[in-house]
C-alpha atoms as a PDB file:
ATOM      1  CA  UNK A   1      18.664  29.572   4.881  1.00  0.00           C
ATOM      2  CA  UNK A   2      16.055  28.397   7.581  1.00  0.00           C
ATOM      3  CA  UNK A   3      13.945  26.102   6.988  1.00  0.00           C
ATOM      4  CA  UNK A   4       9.690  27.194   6.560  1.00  0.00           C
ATOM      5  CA  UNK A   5       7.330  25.308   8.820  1.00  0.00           C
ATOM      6  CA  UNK A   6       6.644  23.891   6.144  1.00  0.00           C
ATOM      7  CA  UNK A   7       9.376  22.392   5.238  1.00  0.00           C
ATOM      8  CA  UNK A   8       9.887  21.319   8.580  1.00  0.00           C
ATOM      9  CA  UNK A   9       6.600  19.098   9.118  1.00  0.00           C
ATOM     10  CA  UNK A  10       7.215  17.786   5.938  1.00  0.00           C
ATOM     11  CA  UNK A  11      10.594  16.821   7.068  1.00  0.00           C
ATOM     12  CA  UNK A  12       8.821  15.104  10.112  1.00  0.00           C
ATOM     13  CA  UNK A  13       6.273  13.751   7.630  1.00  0.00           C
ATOM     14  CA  UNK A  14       8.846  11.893   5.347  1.00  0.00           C
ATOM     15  CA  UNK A  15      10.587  10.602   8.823  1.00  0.00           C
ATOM     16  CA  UNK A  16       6.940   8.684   9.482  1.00  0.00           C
ATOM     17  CA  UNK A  17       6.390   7.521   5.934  1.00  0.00           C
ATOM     18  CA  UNK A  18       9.568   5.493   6.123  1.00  0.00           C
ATOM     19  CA  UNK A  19       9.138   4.199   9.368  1.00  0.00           C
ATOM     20  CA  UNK A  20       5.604   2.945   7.936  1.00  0.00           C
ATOM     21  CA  UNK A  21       7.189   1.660   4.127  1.00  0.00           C
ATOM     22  CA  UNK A  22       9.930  -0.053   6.991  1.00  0.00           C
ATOM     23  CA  UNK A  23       7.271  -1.983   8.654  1.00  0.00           C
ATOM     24  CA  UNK A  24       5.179  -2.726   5.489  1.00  0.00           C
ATOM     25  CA  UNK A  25       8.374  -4.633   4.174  1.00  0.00           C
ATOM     26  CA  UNK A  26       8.787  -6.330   7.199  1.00  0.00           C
ATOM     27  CA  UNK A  27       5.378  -7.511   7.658  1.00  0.00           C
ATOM     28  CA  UNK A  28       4.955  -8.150   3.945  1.00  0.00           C
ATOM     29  CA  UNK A  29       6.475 -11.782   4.000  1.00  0.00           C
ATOM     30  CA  UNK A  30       4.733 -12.654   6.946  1.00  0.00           C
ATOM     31  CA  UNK A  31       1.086 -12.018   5.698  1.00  0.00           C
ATOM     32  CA  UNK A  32       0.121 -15.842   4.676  1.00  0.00           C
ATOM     33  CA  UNK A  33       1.465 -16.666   8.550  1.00  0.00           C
ATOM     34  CA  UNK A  34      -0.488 -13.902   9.832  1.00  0.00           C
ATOM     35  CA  UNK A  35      -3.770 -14.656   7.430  1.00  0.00           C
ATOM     36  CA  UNK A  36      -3.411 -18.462   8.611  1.00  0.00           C
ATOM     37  CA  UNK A  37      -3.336 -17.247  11.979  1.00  0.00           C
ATOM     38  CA  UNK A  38      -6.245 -14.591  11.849  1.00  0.00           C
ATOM     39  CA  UNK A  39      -8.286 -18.380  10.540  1.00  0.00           C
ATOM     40  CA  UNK A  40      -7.309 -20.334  13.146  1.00  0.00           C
ATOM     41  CA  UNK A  41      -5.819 -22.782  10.749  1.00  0.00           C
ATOM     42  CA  UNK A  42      -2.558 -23.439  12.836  1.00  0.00           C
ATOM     43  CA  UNK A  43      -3.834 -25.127  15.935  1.00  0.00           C
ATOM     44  CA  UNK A  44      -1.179 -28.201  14.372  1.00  0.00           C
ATOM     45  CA  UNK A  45       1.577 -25.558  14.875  1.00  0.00           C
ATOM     46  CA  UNK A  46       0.766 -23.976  18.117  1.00  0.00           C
ATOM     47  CA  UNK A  47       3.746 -25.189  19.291  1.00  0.00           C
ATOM     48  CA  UNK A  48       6.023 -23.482  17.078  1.00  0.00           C
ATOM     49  CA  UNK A  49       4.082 -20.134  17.656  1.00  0.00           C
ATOM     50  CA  UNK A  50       4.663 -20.363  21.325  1.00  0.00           C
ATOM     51  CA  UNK A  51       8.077 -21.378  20.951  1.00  0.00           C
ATOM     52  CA  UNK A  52      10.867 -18.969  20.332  1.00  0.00           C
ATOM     53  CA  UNK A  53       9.636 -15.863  18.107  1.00  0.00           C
ATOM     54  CA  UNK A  54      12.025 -16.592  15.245  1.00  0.00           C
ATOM     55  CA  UNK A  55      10.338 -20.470  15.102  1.00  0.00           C
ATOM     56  CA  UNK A  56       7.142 -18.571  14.368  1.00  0.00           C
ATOM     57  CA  UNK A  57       8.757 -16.177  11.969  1.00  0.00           C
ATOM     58  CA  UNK A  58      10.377 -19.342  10.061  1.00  0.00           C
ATOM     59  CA  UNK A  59       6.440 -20.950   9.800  1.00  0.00           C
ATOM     60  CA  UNK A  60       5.047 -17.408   8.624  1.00  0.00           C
ATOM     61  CA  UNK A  61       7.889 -17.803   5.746  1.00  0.00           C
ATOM     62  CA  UNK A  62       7.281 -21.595   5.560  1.00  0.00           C
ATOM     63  CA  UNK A  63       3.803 -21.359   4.460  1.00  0.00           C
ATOM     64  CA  UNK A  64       4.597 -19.182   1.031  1.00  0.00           C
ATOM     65  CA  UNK A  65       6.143 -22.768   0.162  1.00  0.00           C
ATOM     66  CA  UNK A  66       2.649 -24.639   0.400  1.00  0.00           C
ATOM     67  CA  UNK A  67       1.231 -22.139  -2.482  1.00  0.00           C
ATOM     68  CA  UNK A  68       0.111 -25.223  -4.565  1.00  0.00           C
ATOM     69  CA  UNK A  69      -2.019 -26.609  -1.658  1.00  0.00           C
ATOM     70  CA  UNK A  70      -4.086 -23.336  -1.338  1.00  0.00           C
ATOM     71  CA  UNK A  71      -6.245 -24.607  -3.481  1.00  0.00           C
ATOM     72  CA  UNK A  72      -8.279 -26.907  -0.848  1.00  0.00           C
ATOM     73  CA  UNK A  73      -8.804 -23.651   0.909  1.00  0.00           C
ATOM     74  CA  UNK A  74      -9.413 -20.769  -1.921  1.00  0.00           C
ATOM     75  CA  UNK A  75     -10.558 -17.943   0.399  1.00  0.00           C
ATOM     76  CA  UNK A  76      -7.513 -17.660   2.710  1.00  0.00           C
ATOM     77  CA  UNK A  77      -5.777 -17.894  -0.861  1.00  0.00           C
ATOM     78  CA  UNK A  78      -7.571 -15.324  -2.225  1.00  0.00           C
ATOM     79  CA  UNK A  79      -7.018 -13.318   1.219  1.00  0.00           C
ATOM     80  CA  UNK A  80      -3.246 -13.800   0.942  1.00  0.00           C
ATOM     81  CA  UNK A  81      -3.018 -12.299  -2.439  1.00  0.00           C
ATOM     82  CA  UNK A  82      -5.284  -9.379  -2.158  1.00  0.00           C
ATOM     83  CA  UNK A  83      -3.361  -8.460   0.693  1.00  0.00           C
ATOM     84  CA  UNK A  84       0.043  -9.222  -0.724  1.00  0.00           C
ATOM     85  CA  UNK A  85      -0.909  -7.474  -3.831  1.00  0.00           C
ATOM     86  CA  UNK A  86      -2.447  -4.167  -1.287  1.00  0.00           C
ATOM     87  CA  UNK A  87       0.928  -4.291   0.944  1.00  0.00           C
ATOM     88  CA  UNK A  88       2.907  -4.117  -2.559  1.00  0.00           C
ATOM     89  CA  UNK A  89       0.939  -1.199  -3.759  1.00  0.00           C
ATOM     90  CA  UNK A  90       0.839   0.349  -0.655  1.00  0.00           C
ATOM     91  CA  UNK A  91       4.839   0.317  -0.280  1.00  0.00           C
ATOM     92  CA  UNK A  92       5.321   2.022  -3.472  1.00  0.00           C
ATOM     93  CA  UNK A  93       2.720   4.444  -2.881  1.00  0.00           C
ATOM     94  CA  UNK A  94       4.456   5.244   0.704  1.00  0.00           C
ATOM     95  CA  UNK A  95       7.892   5.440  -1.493  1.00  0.00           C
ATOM     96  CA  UNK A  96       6.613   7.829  -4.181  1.00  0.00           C
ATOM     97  CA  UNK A  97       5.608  10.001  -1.345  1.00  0.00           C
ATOM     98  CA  UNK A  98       8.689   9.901   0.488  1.00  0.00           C
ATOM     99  CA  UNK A  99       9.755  11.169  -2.747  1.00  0.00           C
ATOM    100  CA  UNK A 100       7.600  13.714  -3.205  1.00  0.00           C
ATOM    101  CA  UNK A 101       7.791  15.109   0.902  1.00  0.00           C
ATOM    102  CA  UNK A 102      12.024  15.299   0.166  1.00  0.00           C
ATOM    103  CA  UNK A 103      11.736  17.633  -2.443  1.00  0.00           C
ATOM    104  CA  UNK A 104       9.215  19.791  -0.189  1.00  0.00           C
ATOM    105  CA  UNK A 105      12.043  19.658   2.392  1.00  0.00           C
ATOM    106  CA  UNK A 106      14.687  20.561   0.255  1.00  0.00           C
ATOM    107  CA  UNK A 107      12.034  23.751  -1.053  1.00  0.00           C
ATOM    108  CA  UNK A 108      11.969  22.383  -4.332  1.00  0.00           C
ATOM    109  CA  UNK A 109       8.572  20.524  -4.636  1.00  0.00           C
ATOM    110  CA  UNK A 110       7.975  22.304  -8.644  1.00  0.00           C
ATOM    111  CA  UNK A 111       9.730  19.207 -10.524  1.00  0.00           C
ATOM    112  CA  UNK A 112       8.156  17.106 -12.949  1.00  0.00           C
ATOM    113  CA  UNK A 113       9.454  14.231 -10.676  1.00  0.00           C
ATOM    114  CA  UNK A 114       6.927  15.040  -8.307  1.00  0.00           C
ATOM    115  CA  UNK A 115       4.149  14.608 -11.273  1.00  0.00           C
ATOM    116  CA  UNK A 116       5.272  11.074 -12.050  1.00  0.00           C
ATOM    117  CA  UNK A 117       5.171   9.986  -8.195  1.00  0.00           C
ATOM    118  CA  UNK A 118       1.946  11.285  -7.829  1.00  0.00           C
ATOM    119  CA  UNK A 119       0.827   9.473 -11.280  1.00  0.00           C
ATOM    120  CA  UNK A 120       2.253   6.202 -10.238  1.00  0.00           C
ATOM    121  CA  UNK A 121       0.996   6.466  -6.484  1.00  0.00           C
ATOM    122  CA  UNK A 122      -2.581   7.108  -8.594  1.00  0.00           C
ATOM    123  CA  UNK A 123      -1.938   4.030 -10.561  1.00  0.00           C
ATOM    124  CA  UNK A 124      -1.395   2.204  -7.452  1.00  0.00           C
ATOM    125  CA  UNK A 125      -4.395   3.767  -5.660  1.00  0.00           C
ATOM    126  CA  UNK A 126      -6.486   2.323  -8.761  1.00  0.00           C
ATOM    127  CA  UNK A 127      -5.225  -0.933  -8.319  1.00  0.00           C
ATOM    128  CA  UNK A 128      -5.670  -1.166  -4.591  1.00  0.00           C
ATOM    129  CA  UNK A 129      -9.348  -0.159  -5.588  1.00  0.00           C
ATOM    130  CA  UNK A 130      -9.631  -3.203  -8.854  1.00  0.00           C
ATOM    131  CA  UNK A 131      -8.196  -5.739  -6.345  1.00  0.00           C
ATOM    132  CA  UNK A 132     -10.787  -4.730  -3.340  1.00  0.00           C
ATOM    133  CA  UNK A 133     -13.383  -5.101  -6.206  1.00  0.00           C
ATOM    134  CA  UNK A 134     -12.207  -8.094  -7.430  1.00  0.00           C
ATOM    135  CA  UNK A 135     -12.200  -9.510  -4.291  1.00  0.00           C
ATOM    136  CA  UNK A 136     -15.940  -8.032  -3.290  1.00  0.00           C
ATOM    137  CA  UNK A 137     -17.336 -10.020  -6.654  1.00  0.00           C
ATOM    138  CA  UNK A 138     -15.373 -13.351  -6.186  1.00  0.00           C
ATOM    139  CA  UNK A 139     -16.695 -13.502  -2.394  1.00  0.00           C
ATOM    140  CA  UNK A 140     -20.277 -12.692  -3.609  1.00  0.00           C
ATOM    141  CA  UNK A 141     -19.804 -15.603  -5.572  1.00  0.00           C
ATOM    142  CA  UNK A 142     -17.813 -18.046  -3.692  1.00  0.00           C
ATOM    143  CA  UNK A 143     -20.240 -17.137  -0.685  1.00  0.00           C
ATOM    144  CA  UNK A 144     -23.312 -17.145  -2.619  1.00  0.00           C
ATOM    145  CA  UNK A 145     -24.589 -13.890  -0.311  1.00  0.00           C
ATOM    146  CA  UNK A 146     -24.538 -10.052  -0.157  1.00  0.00           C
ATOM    147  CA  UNK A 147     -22.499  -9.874   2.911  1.00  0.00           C
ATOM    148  CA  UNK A 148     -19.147  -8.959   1.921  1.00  0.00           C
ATOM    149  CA  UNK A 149     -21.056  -5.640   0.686  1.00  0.00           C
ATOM    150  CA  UNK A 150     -20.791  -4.680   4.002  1.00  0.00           C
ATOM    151  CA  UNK A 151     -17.199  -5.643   4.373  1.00  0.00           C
ATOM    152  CA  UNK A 152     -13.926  -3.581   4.176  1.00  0.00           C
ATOM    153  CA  UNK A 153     -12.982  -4.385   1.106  1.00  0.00           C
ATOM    154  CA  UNK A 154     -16.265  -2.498  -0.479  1.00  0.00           C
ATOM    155  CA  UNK A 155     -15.243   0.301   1.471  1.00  0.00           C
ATOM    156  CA  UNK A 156     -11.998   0.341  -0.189  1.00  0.00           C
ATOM    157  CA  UNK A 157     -13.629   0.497  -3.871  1.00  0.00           C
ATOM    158  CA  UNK A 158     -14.769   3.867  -3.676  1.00  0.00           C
ATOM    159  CA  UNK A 159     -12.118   4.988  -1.280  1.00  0.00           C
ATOM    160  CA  UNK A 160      -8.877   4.261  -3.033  1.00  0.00           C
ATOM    161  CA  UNK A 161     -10.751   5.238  -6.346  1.00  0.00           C
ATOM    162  CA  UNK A 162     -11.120   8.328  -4.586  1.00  0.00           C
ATOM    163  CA  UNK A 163      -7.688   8.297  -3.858  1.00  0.00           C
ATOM    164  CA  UNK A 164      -6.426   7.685  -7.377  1.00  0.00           C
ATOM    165  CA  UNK A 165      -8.449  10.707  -8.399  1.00  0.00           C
ATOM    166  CA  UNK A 166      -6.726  12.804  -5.775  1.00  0.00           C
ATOM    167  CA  UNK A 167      -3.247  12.034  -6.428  1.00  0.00           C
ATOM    168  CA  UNK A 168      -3.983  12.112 -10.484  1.00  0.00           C
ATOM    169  CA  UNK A 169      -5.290  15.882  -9.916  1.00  0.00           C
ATOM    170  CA  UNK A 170      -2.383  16.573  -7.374  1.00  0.00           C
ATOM    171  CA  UNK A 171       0.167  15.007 -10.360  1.00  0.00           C
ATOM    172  CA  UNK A 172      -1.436  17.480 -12.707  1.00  0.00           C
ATOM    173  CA  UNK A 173      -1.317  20.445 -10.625  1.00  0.00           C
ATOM    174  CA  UNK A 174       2.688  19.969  -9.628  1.00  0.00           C
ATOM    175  CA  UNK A 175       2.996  19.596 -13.711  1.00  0.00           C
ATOM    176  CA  UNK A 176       1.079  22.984 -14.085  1.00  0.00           C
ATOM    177  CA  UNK A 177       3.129  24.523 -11.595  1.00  0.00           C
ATOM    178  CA  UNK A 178       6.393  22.982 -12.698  1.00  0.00           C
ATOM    179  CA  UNK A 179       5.959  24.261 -16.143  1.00  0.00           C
ATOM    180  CA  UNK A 180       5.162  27.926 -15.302  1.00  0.00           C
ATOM    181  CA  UNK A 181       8.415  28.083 -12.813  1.00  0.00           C
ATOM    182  CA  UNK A 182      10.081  26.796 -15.536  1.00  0.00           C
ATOM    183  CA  UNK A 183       8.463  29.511 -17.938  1.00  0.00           C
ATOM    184  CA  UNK A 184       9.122  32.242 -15.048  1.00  0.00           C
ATOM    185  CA  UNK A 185      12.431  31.107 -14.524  1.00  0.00           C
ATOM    186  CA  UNK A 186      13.829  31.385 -18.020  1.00  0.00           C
ATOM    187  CA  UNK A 187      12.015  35.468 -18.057  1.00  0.00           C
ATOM    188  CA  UNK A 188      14.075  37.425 -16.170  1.00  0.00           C
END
């Protein structure tokens, strides 16, 4: 049988969500490196970074080992985990749809699988949006001004919440719709 347009963009669709959950598990260890960078708090390593790349790649994993000295510097701390915990939620939201796009390939997308991928791709959404939040309060405080209200991580409150709600309605629609093909199937 020949594949529906459909089924073909979502083929080309799950081909670029891998590629992405690929490269946000290879970037994922690197993110204290990359934070540490971004600060400007390697200029006693600039060596290594403009040595050979894998010297750099070997400090990027080298600084997950100094987690017990983060506390004389609790914002890039804080950064690191919010964006650790992000790039973790992010991966398995990228694999739950990977899921979901290969059984739209395959012309099967009424399972109840594709309910529970949406649900926990929700969940994850949610937590993306507590973490952003979390992370909006504690640099109100830390900061002692309004600022980071107009930072991305108060954009991301409302927009992964969002997000959550979408994929929660999505989960319960594919459960509506696997129930009555299930229903239609067994009538015959």
């Amino acid at each position: 049988m020949e594949k529906t347009s459909v089924q073909k963009l979502a083929g080309v669709l799950k081909v670029l969500v891998t590629v992405t959950f690929v490269c946000n598990l290879l970037v994922l260890p690197l993110v204290p490196g990359l934070v540490a960078l971004g600060k400007g708090t390697v200029a006693t390593h600039a060596q290594a970074l403009l040595g050979d790349a894998l010297g750099s790649l070997g400090w990027c994993f080298r600084l997950w080992g100094e987690l017990g000295q983060w506390g004389s510097n609790p914002a890039f701390a804080v950064l690191c985990l919010f964006l650790v915990s992000c790039g973790i939620c992010t991966a398995v939201i990228l694999w739950q749809a990977r899921r979901v796009l290969g059984t739209i390939v395959t012309g099967e997308p009424f399972q109840a699988a594709n309910g529970k991928s949406l649900k926990t791709a929700a969940v994850c959404c949610f937590l993306i949006s507590a973490a952003a939040l979390v992370r909006v309060v504690w640099r109100i405080w830390y900061y002692r001004s309004l600022a980071s209200l107009c930072s991305y991580n108060a954009l991301f409150v409302p927009l992964f919440f969002m997000g959550g709600l979408l994929c929660m309605v999505m989960s319960a629609l594919f459960r509506q719709a696997y129930e009555l093909k299930s229903e239609n199937d067994l009538t015959i």
